[in-house]
Protein backbone atom coordinates (compact mmCIF):
# COMPACT_ATOMS: atom_id res chain seq x y z
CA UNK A 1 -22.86 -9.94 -22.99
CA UNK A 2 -25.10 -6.69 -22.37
CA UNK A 3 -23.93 -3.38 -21.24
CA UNK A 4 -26.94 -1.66 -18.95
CA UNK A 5 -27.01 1.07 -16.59
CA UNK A 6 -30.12 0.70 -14.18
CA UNK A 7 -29.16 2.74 -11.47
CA UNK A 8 -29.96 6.02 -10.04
CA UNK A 9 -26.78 7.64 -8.12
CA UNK A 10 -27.60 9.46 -4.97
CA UNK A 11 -24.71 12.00 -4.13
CA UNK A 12 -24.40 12.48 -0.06
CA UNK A 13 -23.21 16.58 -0.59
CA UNK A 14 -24.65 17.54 3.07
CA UNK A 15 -24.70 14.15 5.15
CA UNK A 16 -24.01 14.57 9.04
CA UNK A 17 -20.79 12.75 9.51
CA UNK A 18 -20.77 9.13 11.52
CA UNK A 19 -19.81 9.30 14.86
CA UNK A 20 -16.19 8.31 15.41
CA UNK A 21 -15.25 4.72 15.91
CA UNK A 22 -13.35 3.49 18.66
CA UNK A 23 -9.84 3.68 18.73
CA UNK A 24 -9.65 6.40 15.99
CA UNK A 25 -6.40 8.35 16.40
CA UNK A 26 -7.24 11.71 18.09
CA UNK A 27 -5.76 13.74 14.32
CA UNK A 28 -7.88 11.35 12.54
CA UNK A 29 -10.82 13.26 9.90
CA UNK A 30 -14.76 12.21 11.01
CA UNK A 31 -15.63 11.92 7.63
CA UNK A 32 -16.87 15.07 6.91
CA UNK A 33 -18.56 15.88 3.78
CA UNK A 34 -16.81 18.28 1.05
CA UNK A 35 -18.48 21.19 -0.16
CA UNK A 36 -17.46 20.35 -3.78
CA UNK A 37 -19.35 17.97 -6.19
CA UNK A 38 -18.31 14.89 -7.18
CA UNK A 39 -20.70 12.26 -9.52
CA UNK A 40 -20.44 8.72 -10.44
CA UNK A 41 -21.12 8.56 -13.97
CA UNK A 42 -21.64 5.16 -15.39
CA UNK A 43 -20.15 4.44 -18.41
CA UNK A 44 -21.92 0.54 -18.78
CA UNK A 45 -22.17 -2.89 -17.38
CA UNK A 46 -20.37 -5.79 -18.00
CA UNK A 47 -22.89 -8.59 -17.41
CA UNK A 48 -22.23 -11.96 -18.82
CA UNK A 49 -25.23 -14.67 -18.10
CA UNK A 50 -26.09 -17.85 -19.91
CA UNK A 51 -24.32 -21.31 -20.03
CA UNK A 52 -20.80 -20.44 -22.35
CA UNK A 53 -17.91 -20.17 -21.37
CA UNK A 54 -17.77 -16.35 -20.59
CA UNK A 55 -20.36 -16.69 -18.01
CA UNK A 56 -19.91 -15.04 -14.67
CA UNK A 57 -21.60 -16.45 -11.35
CA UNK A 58 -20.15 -15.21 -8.41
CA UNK A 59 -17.53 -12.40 -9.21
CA UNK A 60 -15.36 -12.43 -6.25
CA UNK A 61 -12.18 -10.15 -7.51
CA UNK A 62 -11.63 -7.23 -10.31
CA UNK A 63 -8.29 -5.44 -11.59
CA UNK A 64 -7.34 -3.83 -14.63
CA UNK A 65 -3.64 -4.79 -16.41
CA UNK A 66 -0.93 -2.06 -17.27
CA UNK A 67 -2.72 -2.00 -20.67
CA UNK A 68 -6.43 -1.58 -19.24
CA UNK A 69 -7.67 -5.11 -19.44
CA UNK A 70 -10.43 -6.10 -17.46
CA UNK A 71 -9.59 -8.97 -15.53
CA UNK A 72 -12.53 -10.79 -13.18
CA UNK A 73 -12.02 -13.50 -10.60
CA UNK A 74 -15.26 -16.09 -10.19
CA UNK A 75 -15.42 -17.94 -6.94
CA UNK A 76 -18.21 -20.03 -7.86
CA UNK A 77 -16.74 -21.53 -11.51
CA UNK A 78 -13.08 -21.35 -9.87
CA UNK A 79 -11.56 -19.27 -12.63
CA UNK A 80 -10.16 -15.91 -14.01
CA UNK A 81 -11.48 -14.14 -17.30
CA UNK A 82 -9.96 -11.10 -19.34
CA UNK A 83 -11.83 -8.58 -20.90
CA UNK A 84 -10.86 -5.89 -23.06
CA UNK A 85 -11.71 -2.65 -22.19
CA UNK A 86 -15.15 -2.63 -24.52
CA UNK A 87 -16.09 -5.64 -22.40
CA UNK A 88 -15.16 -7.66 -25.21
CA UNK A 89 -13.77 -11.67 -23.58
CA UNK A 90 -10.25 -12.32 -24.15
CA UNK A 91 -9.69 -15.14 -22.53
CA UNK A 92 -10.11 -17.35 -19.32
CA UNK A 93 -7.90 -19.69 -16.79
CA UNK A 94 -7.88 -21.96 -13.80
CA UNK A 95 -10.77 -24.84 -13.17
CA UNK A 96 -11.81 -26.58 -9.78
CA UNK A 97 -8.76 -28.10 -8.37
CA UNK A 98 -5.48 -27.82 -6.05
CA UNK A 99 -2.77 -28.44 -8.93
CA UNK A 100 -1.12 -25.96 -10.91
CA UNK A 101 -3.69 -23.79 -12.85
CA UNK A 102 -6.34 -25.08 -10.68
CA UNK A 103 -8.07 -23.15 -8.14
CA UNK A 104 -10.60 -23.67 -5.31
CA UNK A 105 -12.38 -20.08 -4.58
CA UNK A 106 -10.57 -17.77 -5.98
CA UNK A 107 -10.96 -14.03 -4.80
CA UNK A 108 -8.91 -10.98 -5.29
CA UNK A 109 -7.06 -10.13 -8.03
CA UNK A 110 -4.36 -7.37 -8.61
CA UNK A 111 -1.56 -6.30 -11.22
CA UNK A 112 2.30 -7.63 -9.71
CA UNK A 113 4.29 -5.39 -11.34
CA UNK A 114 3.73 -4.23 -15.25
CA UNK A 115 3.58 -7.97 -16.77
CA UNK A 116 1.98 -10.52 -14.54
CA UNK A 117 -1.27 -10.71 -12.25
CA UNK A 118 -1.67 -11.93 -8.74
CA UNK A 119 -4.40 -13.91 -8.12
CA UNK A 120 -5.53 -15.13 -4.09
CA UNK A 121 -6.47 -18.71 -4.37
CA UNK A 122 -8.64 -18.49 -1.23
CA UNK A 123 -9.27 -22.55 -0.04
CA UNK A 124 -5.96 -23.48 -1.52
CA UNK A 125 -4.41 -21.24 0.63
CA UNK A 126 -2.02 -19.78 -1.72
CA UNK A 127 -1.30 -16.57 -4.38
CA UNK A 128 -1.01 -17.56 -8.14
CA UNK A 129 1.26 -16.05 -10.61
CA UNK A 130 -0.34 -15.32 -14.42
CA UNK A 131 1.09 -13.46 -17.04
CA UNK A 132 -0.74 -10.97 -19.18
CA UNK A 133 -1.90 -13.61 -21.06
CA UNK A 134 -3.47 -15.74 -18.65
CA UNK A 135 -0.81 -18.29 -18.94
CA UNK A 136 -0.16 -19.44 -14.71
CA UNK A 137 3.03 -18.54 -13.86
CA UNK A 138 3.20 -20.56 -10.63
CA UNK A 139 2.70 -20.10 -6.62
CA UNK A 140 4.22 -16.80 -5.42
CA UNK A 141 3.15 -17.71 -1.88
CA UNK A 142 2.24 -20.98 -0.45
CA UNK A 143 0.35 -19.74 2.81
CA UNK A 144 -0.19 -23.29 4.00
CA UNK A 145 3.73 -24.72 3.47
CA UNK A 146 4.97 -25.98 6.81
CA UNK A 147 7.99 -23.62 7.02
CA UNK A 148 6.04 -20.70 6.85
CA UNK A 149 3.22 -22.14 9.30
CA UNK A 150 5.67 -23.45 11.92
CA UNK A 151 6.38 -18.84 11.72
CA UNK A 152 3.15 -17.61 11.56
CA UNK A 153 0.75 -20.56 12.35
CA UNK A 154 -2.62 -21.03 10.12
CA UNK A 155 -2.79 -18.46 7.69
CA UNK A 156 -7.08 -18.40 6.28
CA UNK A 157 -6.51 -15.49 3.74
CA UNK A 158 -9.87 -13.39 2.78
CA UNK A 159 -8.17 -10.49 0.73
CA UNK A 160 -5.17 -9.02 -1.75
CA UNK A 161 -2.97 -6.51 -2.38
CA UNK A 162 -0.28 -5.40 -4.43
CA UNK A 163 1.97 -2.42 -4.48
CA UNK A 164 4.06 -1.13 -7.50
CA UNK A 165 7.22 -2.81 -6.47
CA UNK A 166 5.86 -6.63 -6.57
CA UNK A 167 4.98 -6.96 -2.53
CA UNK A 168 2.07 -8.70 -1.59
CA UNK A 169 -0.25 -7.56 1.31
CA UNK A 170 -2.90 -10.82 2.29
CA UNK A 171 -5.34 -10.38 5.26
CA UNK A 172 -6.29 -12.95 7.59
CA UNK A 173 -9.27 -11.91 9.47
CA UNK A 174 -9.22 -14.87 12.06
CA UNK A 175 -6.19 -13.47 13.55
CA UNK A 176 -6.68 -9.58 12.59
CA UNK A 177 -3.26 -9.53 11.37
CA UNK A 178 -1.95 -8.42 7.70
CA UNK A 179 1.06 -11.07 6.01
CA UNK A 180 3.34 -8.86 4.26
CA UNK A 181 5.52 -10.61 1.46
CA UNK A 182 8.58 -9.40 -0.59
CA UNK A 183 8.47 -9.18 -4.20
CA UNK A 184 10.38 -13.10 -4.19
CA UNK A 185 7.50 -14.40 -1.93
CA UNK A 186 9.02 -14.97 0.97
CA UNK A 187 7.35 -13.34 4.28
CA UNK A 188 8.88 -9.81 5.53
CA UNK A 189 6.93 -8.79 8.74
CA UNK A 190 2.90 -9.24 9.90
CA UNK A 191 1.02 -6.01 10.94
CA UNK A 192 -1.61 -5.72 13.44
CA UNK A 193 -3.14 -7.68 15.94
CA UNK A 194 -6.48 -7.61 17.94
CA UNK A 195 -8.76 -4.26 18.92
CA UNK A 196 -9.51 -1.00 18.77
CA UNK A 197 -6.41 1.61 18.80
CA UNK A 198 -4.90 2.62 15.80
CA UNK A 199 -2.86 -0.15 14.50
CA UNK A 200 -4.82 -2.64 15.84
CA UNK A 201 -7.63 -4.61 13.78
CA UNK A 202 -11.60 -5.96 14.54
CA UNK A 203 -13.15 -7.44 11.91
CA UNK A 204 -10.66 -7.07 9.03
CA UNK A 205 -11.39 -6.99 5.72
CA UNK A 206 -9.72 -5.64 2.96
CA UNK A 207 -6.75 -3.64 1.91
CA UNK A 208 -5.43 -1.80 -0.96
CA UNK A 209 -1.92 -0.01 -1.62
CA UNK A 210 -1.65 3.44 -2.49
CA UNK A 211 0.89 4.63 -5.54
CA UNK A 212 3.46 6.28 -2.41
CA UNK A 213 3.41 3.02 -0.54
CA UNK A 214 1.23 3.73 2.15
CA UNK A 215 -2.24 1.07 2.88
CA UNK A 216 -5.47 1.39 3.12
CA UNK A 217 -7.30 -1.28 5.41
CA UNK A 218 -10.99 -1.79 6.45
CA UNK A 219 -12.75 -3.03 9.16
CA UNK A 220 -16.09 -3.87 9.79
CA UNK A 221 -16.13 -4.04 13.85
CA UNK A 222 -14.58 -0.94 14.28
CA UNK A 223 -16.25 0.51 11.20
CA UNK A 224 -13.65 2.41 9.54
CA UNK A 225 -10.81 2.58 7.24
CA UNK A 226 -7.49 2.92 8.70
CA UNK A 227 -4.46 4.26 6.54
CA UNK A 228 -1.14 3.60 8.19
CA UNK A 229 2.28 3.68 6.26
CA UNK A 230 4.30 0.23 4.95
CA UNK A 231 5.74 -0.71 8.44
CA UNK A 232 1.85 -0.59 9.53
CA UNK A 233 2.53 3.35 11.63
CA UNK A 234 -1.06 4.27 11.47
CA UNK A 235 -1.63 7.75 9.88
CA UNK A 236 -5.32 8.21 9.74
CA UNK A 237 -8.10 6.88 10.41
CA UNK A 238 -11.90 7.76 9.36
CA UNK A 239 -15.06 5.63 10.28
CA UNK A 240 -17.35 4.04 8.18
CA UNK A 241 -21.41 4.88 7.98
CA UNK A 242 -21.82 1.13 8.27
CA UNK A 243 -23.79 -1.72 10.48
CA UNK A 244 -20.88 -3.12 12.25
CA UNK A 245 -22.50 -6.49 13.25
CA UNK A 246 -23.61 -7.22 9.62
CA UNK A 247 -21.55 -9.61 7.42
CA UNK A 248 -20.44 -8.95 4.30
CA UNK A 249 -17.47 -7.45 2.69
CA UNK A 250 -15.39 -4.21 2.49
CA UNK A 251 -13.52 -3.62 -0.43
CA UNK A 252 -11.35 -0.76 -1.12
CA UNK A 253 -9.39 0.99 -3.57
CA UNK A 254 -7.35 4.01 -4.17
CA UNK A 255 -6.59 5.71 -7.27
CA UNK A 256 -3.61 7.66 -8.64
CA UNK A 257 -4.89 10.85 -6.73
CA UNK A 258 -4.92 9.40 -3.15
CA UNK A 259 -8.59 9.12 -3.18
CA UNK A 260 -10.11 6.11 -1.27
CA UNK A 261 -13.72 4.22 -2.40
CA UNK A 262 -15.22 1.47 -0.08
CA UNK A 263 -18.33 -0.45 -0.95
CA UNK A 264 -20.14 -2.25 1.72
CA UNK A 265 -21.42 -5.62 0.35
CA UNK A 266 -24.63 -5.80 3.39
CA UNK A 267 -26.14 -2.23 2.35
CA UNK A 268 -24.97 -1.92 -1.29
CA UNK A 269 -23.04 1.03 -0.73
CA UNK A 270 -20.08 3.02 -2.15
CA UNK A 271 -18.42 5.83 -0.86
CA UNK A 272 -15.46 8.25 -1.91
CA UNK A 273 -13.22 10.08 0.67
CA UNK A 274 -10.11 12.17 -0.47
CA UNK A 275 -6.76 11.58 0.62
CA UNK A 276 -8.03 12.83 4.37
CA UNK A 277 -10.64 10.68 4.53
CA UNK A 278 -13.03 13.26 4.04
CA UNK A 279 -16.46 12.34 1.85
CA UNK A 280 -17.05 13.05 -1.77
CA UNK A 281 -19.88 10.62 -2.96
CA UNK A 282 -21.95 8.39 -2.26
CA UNK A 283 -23.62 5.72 -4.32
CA UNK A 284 -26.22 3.80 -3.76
CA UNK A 285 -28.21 0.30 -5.18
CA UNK A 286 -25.04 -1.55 -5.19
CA UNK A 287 -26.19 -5.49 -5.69
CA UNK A 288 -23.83 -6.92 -2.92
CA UNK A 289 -20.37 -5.32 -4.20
CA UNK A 290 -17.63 -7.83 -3.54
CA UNK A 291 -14.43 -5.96 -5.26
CA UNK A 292 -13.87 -2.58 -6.74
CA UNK A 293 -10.60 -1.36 -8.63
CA UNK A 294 -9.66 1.84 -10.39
CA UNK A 295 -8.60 1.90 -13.86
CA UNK A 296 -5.33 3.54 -15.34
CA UNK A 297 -7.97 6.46 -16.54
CA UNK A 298 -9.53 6.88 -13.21
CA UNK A 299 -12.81 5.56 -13.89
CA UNK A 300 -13.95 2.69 -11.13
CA UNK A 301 -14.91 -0.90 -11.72
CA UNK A 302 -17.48 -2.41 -9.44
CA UNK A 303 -17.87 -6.04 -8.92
CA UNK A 304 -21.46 -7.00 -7.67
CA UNK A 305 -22.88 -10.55 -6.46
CA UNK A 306 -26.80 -9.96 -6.86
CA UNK A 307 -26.72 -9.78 -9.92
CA UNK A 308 -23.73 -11.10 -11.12
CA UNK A 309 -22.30 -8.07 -12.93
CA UNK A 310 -18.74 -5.46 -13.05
CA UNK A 311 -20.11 -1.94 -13.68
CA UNK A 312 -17.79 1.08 -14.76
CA UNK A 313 -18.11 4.33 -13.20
CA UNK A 314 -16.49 7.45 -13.93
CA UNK A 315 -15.61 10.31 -11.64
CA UNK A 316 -16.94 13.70 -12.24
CA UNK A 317 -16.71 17.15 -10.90
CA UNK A 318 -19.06 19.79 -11.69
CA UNK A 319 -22.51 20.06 -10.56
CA UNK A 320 -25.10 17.78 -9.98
CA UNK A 321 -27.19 17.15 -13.70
């Protein structure tokens, strides 16, 4: 394990803002740029290579725990590893497979209330259950059990999201829709549904709850982040600096203070936007981000793919060093 920090941070103070994206409600921001100074400071990388156990290979999901433990999904070795929050390995679960513990691809992870983790086991089409100590609790939501299919047909999940009262937000891109599932598991509504107007969804990708409730939801055709309210109202809407036609992820996450960072895993860029969707920071170097999360502190964990690595950043105002 090896804690680096190779990059040089490039902040975006006086960038011309993207044109608007279609569909973007008319009281939406355009990304504007804010005259104060915010810095990503990095505070160290996480980077675990070699043949043990606590390799990492293809990090796929991050989160931190209600006591600031590192937790980091690996699609590639089909498992889930805790870290302290010195980088120090705790522990790991899950190996190739469909029964319980096993997993097939996993991907996002995220906190489900104060003692357990949620964990999207992509190809086995369902969310797992662990406690704090990476002990599997069992299948919240089986998205491929023919009660809730013969509701919603196929379900191909891609991302996930908690909020503070246990619900569980899972995209499905082929359809442009968002699941939305109650604290017991069970499905309460589906939000969106093909195009451009507010509401609606092109190329889906990820989604992230904010502390009052409210989502935050990418897109990569209509390159920008919409934020609409928990019955899917759309409030805002901003668009993203961002090759549309490119592949690649979108992660998001908001912290405690309503402000919104989205990496884009083609360019290897991260951006901050406050609450209005208007542009702090912008970082650049990113090797193929695949996840970010903020931590209880504020600081921001970045999960990369080239090379295989979580970095910690945290946010600072003052002027530029």
């Amino acid at each position: 394990m090896s804690f680096i920090l190779p990059f040089s941070l490039i902040l975006s103070m006086a960038a011309s803002p993207a044109p608007a994206a279609a569909g973007t409600p008319s009281d939406s921001t355009a990304a504007p740029t804010d005259s104060s100074t915010v810095r990503f400071a990095p505070r160290g990388v996480l980077a675990i290579t070699g043949s043990d156990h606590r390799q990492v290979v293809e990090p796929a999901g991050v989160a931190v725990d209600a006591f600031g433990r590192l937790w980091v999904t690996d699609a590639q070795l089909h498992r889930v590893q805790r870290f302290d929050r010195e980088g120090r390995w705790l522990g790991e679960a899950g190996v190739l497979g469909s029964d319980a513990g096993q997993m097939r691809r996993p991907g996002s992870v995220a906190a489900l209330g104060a003692a357990n983790m949620a964990v999207l086991d992509r190809e086995n089409r369902r969310v797992m259950v662990y406690d704090l100590f990476g002990r599997v609790q069992g299948a919240r939501v089986e998205l491929g059990d023919p009660t809730l299919e013969a509701e919603t047909g196929r379900v191909d999940p891609a991302w996930l999201a908690t909020d503070r009262g246990g619900v569980i937000y899972v995209t499905d891109p082929a359809r442009e829709r968002l699941l939305v599932f109650d604290a017991s598991g069970r499905l309460a509504r589906t939000l969106g549904s093909y195009g451009a107007r507010p509401g609606s969804f092109r190329g889906l990708s990820a989604v992230a709850a904010a502390p009052k409730g409210e989502l935050l939801i990418t897109e990569r055709l209509n390159a920008r982040v919409q934020r609409v309210d928990a019955g899917g109202r759309p409030l805002a809407a901003w668009p993203l600096p961002i090759e549309a036609r490119t592949a690649g992820a979108l992660p998001v996450a908001v912290d405690d203070r309503g402000r919104v960072a989205v990496a884009d895993e083609a360019s290897g860029r991260l951006w901050l936007f406050d609450a209005r969707g208007r542009r702090l920071a912008e970082l650049v170097g990113l090797g193929r981000p695949r996840a970010l999360a903020f931590a209880p502190d504020g600081s921001l964990w970045v999960a990369e793919a080239e090379p295989a690595r979580v970095q910690r950043f945290v946010l600072t105002a003052g002027a530029e060093p």
